[in-house]
C-alpha atoms as a PDB file:
ATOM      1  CA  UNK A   1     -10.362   0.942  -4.201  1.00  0.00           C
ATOM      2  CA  UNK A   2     -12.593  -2.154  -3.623  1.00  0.00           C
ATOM      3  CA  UNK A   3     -15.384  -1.864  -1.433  1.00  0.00           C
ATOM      4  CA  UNK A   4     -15.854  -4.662   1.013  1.00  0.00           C
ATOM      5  CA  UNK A   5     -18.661  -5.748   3.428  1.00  0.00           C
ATOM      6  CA  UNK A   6     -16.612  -8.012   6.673  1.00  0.00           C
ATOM      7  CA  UNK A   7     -17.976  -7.710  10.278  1.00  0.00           C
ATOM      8  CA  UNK A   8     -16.073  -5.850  12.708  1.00  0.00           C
ATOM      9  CA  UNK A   9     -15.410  -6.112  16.672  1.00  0.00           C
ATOM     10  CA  UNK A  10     -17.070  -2.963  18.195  1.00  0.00           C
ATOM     11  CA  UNK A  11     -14.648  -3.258  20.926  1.00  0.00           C
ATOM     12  CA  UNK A  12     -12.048  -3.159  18.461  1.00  0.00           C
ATOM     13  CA  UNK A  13     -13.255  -0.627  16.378  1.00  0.00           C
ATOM     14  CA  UNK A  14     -13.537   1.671  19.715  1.00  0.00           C
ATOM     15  CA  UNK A  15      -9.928   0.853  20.445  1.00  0.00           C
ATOM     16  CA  UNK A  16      -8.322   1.868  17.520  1.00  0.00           C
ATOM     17  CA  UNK A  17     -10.412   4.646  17.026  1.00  0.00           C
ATOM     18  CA  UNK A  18      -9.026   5.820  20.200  1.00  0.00           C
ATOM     19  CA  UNK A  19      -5.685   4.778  19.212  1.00  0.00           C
ATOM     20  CA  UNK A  20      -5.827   6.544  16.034  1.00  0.00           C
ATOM     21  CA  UNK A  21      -7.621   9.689  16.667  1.00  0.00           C
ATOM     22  CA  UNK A  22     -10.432   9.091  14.154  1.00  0.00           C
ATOM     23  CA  UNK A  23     -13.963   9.565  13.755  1.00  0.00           C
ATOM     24  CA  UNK A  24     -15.288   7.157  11.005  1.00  0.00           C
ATOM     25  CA  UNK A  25     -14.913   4.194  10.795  1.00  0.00           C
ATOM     26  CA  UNK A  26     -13.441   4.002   6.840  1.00  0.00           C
ATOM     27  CA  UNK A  27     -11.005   6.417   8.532  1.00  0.00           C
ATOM     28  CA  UNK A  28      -9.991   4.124  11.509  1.00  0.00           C
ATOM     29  CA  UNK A  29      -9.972   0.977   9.381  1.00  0.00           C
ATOM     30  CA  UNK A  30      -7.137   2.984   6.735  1.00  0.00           C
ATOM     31  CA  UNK A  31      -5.462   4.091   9.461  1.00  0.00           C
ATOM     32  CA  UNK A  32      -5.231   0.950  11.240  1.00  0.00           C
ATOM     33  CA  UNK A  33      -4.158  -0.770   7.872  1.00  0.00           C
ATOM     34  CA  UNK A  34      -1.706   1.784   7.681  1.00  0.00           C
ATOM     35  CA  UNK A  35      -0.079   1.716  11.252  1.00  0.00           C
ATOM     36  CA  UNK A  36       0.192  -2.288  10.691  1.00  0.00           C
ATOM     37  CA  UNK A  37       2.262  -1.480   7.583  1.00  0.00           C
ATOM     38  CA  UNK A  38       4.874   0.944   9.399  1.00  0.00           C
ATOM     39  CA  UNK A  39       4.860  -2.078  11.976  1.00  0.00           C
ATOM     40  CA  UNK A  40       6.193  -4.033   9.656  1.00  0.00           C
ATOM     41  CA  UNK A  41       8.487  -1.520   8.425  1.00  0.00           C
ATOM     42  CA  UNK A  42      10.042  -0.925  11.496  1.00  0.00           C
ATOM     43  CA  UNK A  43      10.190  -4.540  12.953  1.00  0.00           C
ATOM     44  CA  UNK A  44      12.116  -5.168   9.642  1.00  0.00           C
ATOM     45  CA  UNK A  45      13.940  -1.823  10.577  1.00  0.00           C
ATOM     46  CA  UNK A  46      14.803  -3.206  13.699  1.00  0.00           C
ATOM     47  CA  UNK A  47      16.098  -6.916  12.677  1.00  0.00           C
ATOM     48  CA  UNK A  48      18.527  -4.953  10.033  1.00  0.00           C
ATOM     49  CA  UNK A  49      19.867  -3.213  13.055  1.00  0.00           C
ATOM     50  CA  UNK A  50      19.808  -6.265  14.706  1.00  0.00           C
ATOM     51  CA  UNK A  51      22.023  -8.196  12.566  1.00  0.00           C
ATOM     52  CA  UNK A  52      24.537  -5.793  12.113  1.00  0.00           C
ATOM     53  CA  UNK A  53      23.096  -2.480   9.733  1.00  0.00           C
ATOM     54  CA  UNK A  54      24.891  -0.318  11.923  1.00  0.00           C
ATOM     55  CA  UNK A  55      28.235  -1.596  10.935  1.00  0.00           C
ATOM     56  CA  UNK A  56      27.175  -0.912   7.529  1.00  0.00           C
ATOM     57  CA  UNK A  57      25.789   2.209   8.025  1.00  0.00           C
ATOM     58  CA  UNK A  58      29.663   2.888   9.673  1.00  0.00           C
ATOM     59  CA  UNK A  59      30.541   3.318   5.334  1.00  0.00           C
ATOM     60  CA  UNK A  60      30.751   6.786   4.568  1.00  0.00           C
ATOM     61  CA  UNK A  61      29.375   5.943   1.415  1.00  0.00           C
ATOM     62  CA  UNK A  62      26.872   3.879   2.038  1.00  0.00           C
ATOM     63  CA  UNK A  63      25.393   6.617   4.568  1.00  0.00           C
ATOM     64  CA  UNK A  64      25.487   8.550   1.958  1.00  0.00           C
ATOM     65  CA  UNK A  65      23.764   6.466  -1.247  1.00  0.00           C
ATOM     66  CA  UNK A  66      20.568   6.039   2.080  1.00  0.00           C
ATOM     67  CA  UNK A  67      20.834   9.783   3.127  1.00  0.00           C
ATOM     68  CA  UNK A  68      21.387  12.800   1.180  1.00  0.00           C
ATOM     69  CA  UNK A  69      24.136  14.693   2.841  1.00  0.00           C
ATOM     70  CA  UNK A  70      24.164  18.197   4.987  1.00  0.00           C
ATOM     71  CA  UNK A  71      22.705  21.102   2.060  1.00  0.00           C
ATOM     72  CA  UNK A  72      25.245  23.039   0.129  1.00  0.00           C
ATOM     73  CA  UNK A  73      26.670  26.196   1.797  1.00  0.00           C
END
């Protein structure tokens, strides 16, 4: 982990805190790192469904090499 010395908006900082449910503001800055990341993740989920995933996701086997199926009886 690097530390790092930036300047931060207080009204920001407040915001996401709130957002987030945090307390410190290490804690708020990960977290808000980490919520932009599953952003991404589902924007790019989104496009894929977008441009047709569904239709692939239709394959029997292709649901299946993405999801593990229903647990052995």
């Amino acid at each position: 982990m690097t530390k790092r010395l930036i300047d931060i908006d207080d009204a920001l900082l407040d915001g996401a805190r709130d957002a987030l449910g945090t307390e410190g503001i290490a804690d708020t800055v990960r977290g808000a790192l980490r919520e932009a990341i599953a952003l991404k993740a589902r924007r790019e989920h989104v496009m894929w469904l977008m441009e047709g995933g569904m239709a692939e996701m239709a394959d029997k086997s292709a649901r299946e090499a993405v999801w593990r199926g229903p647990p052995a009886s």
